[in-house]
Protein backbone atom coordinates (compact mmCIF):
# COMPACT_ATOMS: atom_id res chain seq x y z
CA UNK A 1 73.53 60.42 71.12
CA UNK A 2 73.56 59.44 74.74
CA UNK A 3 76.81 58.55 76.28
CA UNK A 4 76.54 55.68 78.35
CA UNK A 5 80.15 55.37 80.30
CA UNK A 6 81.52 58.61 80.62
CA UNK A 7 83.78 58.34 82.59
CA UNK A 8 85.48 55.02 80.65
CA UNK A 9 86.22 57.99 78.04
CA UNK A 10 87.92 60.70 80.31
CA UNK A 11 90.11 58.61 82.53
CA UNK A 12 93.18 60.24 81.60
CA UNK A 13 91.55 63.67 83.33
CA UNK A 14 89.82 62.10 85.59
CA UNK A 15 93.12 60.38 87.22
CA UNK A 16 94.55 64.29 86.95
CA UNK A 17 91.78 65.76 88.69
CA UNK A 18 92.08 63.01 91.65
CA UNK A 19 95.55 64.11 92.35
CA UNK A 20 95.08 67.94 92.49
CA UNK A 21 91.75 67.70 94.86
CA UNK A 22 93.53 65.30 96.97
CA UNK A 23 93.80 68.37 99.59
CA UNK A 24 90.02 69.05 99.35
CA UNK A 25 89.17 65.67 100.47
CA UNK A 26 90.51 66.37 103.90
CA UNK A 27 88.01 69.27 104.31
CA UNK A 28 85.04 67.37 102.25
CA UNK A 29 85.54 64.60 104.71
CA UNK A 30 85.08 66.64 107.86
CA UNK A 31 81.77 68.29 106.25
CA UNK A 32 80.66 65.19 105.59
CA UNK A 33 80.81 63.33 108.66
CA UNK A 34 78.04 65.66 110.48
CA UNK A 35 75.90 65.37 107.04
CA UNK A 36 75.66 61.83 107.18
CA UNK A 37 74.94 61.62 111.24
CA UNK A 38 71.94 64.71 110.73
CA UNK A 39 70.08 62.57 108.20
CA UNK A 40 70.54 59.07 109.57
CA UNK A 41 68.73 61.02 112.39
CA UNK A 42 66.47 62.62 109.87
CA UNK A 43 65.32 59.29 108.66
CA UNK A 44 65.10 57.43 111.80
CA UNK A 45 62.46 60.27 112.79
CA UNK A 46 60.72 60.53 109.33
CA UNK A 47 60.11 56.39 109.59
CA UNK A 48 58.82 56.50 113.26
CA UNK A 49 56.56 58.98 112.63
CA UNK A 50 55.04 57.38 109.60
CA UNK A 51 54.88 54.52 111.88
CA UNK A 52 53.12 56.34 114.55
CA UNK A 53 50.91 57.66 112.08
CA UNK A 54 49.93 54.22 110.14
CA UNK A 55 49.42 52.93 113.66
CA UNK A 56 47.22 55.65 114.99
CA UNK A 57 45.15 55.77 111.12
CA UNK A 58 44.82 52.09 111.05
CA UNK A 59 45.27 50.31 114.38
């Protein structure tokens, strides 16, 4: 049997969880941050070169 909401089920430990990590979100937070700039930057490269290379196959 395949569970669709989960989480509907478990919100009782799920609201328990939330308070306890609320420390840890400080520090996941300031990992994130340079994660999300390193593969905007990632992506922005990976399109322009498939862009250079579409350009330089087909044009």
């Amino acid at each position: 049997m395949i569970k669709l909401f989960p989480n509907l089920l478990y919100k009782k430990k799920d609201r328990n969880l939330s308070s306890s990590k609320s420390g840890l979100d400080k520090k996941d937070n300031n990992i994130s941050k340079p994660l999300i700039v390193s593969g905007f930057i990632i992506s922005l490269t990976s399109i322009f070169l498939l862009l250079f290379t579409i350009n330089n196959k087909f044009g």
